[in-house]
C-alpha atoms as a PDB file:
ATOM      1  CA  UNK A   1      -5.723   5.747 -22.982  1.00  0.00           C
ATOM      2  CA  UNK A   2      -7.610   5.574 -20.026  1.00  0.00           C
ATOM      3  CA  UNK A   3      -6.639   3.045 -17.082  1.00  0.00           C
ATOM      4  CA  UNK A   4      -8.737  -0.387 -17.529  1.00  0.00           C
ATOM      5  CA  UNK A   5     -11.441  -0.304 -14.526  1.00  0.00           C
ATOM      6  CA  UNK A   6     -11.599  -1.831 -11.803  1.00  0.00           C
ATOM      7  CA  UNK A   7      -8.516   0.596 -11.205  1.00  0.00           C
ATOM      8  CA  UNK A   8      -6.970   0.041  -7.745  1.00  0.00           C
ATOM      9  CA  UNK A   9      -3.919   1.425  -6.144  1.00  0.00           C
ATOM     10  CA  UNK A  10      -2.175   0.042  -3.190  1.00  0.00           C
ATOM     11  CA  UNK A  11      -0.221   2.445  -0.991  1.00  0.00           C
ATOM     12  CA  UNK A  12       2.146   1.883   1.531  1.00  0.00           C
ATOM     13  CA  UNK A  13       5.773   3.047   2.998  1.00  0.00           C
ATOM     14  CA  UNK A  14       6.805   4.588   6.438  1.00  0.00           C
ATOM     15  CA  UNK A  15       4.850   7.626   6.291  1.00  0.00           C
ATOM     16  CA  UNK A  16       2.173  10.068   4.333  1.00  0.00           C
ATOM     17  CA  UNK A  17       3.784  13.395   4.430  1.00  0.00           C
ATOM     18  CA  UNK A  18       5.822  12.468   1.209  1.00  0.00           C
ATOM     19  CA  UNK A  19       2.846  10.864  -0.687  1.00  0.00           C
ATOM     20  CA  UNK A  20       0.135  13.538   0.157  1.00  0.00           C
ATOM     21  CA  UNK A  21      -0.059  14.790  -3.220  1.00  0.00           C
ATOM     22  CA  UNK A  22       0.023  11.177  -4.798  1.00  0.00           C
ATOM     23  CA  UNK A  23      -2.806   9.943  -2.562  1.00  0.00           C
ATOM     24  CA  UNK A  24      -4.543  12.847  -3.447  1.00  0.00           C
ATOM     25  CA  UNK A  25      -4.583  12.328  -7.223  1.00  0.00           C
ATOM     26  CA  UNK A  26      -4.961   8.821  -6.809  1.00  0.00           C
ATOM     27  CA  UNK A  27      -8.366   9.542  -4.668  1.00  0.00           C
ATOM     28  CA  UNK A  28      -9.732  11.555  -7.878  1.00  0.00           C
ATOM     29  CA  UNK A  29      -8.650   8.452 -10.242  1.00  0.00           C
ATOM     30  CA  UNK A  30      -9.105   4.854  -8.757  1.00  0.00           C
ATOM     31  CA  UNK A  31     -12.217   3.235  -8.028  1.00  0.00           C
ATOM     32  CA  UNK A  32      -9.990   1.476  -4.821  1.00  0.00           C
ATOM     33  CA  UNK A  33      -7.498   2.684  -2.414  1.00  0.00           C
ATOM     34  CA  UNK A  34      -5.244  -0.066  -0.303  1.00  0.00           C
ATOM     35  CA  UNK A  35      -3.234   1.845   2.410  1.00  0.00           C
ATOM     36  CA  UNK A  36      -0.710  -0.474   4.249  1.00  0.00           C
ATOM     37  CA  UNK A  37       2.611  -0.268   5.631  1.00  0.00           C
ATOM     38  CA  UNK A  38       3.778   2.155   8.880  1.00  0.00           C
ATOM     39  CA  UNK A  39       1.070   5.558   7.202  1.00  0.00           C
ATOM     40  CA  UNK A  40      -1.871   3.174   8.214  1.00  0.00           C
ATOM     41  CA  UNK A  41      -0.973   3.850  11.828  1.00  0.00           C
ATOM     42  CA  UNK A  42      -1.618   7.365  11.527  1.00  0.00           C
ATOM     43  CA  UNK A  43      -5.200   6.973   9.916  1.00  0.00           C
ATOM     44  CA  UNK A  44      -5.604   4.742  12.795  1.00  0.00           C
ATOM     45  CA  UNK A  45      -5.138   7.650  14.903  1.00  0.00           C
ATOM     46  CA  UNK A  46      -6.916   9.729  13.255  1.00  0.00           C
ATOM     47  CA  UNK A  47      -9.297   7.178  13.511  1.00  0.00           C
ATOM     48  CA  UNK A  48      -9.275   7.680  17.328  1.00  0.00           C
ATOM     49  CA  UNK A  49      -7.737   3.866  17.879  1.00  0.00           C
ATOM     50  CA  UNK A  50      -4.363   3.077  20.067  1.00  0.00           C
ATOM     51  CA  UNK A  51      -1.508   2.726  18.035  1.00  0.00           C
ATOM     52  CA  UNK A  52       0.362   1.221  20.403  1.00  0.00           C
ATOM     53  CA  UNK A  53       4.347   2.247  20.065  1.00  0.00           C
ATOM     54  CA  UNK A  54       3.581   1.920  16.392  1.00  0.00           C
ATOM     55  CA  UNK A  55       4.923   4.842  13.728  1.00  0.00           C
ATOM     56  CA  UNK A  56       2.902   7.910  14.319  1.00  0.00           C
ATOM     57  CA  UNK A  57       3.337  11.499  11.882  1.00  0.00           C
ATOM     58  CA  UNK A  58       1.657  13.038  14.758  1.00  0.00           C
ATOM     59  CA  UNK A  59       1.117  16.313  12.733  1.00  0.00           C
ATOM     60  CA  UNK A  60      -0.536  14.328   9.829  1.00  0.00           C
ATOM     61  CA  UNK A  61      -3.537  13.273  11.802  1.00  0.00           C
ATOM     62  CA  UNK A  62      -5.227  15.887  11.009  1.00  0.00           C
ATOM     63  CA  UNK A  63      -4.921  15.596   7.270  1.00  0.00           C
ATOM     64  CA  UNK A  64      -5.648  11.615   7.585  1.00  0.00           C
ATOM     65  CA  UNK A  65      -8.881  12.387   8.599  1.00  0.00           C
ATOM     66  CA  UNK A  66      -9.534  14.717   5.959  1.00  0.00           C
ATOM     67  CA  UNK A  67      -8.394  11.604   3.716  1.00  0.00           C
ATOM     68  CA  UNK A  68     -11.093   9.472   4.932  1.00  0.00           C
ATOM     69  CA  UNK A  69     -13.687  12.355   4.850  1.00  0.00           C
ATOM     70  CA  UNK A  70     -12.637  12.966   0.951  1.00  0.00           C
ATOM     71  CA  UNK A  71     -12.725   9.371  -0.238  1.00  0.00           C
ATOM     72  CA  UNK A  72     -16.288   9.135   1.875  1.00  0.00           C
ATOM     73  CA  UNK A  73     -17.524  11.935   0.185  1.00  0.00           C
ATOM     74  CA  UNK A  74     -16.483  10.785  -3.225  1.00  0.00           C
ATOM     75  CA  UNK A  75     -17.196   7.284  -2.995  1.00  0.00           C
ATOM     76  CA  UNK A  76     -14.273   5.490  -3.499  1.00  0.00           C
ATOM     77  CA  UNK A  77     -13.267   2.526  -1.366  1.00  0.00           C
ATOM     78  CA  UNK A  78     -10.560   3.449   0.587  1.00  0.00           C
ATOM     79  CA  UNK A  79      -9.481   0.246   2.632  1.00  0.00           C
ATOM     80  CA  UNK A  80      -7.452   0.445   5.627  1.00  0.00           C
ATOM     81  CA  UNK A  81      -5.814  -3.144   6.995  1.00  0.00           C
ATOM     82  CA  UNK A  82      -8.070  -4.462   9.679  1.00  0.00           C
ATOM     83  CA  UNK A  83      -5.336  -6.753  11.592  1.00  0.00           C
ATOM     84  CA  UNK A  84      -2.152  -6.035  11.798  1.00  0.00           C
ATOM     85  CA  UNK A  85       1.275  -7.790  13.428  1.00  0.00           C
ATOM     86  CA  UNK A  86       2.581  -6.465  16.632  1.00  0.00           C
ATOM     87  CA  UNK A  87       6.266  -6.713  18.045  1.00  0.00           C
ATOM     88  CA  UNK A  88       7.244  -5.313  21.591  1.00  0.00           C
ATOM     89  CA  UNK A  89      10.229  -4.160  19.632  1.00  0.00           C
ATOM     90  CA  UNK A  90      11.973  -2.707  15.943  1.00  0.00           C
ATOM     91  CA  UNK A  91      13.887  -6.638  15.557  1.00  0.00           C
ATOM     92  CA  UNK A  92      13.367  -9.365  13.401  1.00  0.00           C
ATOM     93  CA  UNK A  93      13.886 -11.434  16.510  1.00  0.00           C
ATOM     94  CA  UNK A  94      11.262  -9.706  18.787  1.00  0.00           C
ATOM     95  CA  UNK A  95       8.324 -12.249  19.586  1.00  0.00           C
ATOM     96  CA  UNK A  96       4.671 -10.889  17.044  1.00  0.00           C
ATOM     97  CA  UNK A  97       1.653 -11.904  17.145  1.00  0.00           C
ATOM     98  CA  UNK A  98      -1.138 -10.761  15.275  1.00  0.00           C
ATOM     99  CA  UNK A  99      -4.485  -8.886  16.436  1.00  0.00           C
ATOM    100  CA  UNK A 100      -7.560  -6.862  15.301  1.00  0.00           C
ATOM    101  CA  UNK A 101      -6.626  -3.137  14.804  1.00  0.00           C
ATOM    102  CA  UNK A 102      -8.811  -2.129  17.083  1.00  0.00           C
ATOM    103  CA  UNK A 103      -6.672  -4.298  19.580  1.00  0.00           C
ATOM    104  CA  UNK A 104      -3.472  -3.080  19.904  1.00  0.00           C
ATOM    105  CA  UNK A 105      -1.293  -3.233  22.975  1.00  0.00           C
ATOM    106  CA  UNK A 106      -0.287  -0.397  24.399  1.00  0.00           C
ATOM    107  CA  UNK A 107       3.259  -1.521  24.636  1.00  0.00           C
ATOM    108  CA  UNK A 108       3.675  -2.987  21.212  1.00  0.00           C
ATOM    109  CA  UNK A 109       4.453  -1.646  17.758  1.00  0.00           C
ATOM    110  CA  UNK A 110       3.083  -2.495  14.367  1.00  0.00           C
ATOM    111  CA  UNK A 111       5.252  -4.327  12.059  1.00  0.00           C
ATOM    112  CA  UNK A 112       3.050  -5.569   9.051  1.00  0.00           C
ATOM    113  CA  UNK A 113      -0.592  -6.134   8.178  1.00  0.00           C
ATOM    114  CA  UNK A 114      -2.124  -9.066   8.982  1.00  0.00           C
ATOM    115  CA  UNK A 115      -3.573 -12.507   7.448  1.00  0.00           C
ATOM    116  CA  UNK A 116      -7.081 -11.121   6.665  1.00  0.00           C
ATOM    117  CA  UNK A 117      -5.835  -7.981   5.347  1.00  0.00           C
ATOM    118  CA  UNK A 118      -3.727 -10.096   3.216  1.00  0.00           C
ATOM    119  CA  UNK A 119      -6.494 -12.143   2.123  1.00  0.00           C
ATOM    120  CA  UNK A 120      -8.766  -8.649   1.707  1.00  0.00           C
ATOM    121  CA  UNK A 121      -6.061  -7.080  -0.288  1.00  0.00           C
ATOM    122  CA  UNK A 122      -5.604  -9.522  -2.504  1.00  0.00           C
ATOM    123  CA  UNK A 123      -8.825 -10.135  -3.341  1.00  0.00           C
ATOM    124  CA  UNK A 124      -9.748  -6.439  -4.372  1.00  0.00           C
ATOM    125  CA  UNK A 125      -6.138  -7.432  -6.811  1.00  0.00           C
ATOM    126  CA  UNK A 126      -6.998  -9.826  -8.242  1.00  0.00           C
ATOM    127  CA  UNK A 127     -10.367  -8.698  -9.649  1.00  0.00           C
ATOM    128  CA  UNK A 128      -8.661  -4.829 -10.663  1.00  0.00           C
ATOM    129  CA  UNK A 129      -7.504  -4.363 -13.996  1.00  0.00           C
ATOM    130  CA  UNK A 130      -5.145  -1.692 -13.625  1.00  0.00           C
ATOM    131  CA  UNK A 131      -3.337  -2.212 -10.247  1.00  0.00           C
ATOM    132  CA  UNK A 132      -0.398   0.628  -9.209  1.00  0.00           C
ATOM    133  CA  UNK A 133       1.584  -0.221  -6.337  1.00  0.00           C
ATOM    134  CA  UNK A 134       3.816   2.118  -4.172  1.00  0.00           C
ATOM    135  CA  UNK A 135       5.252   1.057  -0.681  1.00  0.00           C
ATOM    136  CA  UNK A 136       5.355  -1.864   0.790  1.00  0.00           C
ATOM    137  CA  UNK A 137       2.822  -3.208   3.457  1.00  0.00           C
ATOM    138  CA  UNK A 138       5.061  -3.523   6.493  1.00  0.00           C
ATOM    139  CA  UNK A 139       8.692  -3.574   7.508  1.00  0.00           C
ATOM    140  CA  UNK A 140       9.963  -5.851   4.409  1.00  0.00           C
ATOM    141  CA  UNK A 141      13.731  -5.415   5.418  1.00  0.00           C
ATOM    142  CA  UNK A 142      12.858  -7.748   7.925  1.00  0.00           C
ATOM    143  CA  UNK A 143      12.025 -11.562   7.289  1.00  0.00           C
ATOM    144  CA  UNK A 144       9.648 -12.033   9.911  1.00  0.00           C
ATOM    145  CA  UNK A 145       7.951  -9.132   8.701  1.00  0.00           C
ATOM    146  CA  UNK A 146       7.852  -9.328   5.016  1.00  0.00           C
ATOM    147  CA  UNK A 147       5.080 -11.805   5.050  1.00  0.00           C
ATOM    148  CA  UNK A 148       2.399  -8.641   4.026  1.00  0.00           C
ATOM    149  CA  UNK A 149       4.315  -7.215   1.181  1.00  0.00           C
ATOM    150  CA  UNK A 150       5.408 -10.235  -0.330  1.00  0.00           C
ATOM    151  CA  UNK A 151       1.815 -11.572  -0.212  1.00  0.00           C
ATOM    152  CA  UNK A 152       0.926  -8.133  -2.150  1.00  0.00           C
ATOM    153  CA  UNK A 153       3.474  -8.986  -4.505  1.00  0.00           C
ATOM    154  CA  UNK A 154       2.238 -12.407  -4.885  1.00  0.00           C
ATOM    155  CA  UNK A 155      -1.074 -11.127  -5.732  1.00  0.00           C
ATOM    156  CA  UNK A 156       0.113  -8.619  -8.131  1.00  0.00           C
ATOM    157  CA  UNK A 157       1.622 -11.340 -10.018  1.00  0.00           C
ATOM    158  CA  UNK A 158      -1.873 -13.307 -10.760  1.00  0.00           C
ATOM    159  CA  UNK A 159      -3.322 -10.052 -11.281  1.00  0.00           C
ATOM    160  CA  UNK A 160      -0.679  -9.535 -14.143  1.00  0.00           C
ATOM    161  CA  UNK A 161      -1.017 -13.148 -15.529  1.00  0.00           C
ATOM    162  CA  UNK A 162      -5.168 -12.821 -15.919  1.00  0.00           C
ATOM    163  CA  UNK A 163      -4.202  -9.607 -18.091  1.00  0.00           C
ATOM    164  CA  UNK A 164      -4.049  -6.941 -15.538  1.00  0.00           C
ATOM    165  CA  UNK A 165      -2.067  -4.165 -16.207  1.00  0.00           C
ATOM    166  CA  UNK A 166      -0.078  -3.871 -12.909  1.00  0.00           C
ATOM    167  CA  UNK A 167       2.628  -0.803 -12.383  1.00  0.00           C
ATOM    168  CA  UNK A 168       4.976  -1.083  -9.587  1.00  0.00           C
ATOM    169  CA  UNK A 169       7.294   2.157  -8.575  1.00  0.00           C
ATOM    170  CA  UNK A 170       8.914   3.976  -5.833  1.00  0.00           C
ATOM    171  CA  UNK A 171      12.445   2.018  -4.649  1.00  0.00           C
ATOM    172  CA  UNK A 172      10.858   0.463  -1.614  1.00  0.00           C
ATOM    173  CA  UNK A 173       8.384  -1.767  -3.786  1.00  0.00           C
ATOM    174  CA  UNK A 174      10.850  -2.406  -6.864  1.00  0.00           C
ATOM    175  CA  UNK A 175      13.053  -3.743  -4.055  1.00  0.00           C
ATOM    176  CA  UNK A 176       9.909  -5.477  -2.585  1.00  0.00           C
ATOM    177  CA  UNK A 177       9.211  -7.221  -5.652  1.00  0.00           C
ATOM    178  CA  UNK A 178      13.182  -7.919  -6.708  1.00  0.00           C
ATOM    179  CA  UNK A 179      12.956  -9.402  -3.298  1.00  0.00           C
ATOM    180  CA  UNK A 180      10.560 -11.857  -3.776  1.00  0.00           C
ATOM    181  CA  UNK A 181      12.038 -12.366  -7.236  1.00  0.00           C
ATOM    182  CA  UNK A 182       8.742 -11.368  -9.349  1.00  0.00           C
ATOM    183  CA  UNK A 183      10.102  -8.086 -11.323  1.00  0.00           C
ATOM    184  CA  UNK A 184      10.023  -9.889 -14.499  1.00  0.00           C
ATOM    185  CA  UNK A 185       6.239 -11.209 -13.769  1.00  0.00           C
ATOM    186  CA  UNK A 186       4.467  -7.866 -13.676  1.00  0.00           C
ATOM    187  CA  UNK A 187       4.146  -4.978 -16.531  1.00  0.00           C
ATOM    188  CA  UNK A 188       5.990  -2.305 -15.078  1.00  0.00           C
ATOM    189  CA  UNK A 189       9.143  -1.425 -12.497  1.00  0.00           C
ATOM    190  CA  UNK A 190       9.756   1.765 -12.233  1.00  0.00           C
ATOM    191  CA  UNK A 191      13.099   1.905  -9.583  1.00  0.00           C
ATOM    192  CA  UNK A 192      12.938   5.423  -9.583  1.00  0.00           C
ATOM    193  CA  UNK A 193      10.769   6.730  -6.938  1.00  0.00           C
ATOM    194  CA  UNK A 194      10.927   9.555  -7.953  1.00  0.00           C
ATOM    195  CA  UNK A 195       9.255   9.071 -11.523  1.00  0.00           C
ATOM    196  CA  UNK A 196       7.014   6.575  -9.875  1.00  0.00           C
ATOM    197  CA  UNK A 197       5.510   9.144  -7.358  1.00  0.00           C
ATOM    198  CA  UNK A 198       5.368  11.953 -10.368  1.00  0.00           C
ATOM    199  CA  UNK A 199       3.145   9.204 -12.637  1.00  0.00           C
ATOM    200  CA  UNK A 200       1.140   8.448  -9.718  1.00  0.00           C
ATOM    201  CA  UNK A 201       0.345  12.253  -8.856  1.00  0.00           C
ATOM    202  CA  UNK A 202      -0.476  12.515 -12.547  1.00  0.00           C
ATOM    203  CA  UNK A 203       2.643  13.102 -14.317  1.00  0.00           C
ATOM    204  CA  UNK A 204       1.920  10.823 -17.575  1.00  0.00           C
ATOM    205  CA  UNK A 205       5.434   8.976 -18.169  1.00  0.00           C
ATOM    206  CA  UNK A 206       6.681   8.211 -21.539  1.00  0.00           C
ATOM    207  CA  UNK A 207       6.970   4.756 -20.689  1.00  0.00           C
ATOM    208  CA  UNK A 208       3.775   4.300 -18.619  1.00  0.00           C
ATOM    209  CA  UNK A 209       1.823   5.989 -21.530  1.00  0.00           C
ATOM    210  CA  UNK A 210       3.193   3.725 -23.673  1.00  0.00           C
ATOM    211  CA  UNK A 211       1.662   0.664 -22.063  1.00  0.00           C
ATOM    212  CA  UNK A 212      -1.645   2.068 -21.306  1.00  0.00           C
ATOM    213  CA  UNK A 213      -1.857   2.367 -24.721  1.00  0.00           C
ATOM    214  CA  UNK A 214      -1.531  -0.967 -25.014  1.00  0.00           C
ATOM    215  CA  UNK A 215      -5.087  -2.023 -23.159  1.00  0.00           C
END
């Protein structure tokens, strides 16, 4: 069956080059697109902001834009954060603090999104019916800096409990939402990334087809 609508899908993870194809499927299904997690720095580029020291695919710029330009053109909501928590360095113990996108240090590197992202996100959640997540928001290895994708997960969860159907794949977010000890609270863990990222570039899944049949 088709995916209950408001469909969103929240994407995240270090970087874009292994979800192009994913991001472009999603962009033909979902009515919403959430992009978190070190890729948003490199649609920041592209949207000619400073990054800072944050992750940068500097040869995926280019195809960022393009992104942007296609999820304009087709009217979807594609949602980048809009604040975002900054370290002066890659440890859990490096002093953050949290500013606008648009205002980040030269000298500093992004760790996670921010409070009002957080509160953003998880609005757009909680009123989708169908909810896919892959990648978490931020570097979730580290406490300090989990705060984004365990919010997401968080969010996920109520979305689940008022009837959403909410699919979570790729290893990164099973072990985002193990983590926060929530697998058992949404519909769907996929651990393997790999099947995750084939059902969300359009691969149906045995199992996935299974529950949509359900709605």
């Amino acid at each position: 069956g088709m995916p209950a609508r408001p469909y969103t899908a929240i994407l995240g993870g270090a970087k874009i080059s292994g979800k192009i194809d994913v991001i472009q499927n999603l962009l033909e299904k979902v009515d919403t697109l959430l992009i978190g997690g070190g890729m948003m720095y490199t649609f920041f580029k592209a949207q000619g902001l400073e990054i800072g020291k944050s992750l940068l695919e500097a040869d995926k710029v280019e195809l960022a834009a393009t992104i942007l330009t296609d999820a304009s053109a087709r009217g979807k909501n594609l949602l980048l954060p809009v604040d975002t928590v900054v370290a002066s360095e890659f440890n859990n113990d490096a002093p953050s603090s949290i500013v606008a996108i648009d205002s980040i240090p030269a000298d500093m590197l992004g760790m996670d999104i921010g409070p009002d992202t957080v509160r953003a996100f998880s609005e757009v959640i909680r009123a989708s019916k169908t909810i896919v997540w892959n990648g978490p928001m931020g570097v979730f290895e580290m406490a300090n800096f989990a705060k984004g994708t365990n919010a997401i997960a968080q969010a996920l969860v109520s979305a689940t409990q008022t009837g959403a159907i909410t699919v979570v794949g790729g290893g990164d977010s099973a072990a985002a939402i193990t983590q926060a000890g929530l697998e058992s609270a949404v519909s769907h863990v996929s651990t393997g990334g790999g099947a995750s990222l084939e059902f969300l570039e359009g691969k149906v899944l045995p199992g996935v087809a299974a529950l949509s049949n359900k709605v």
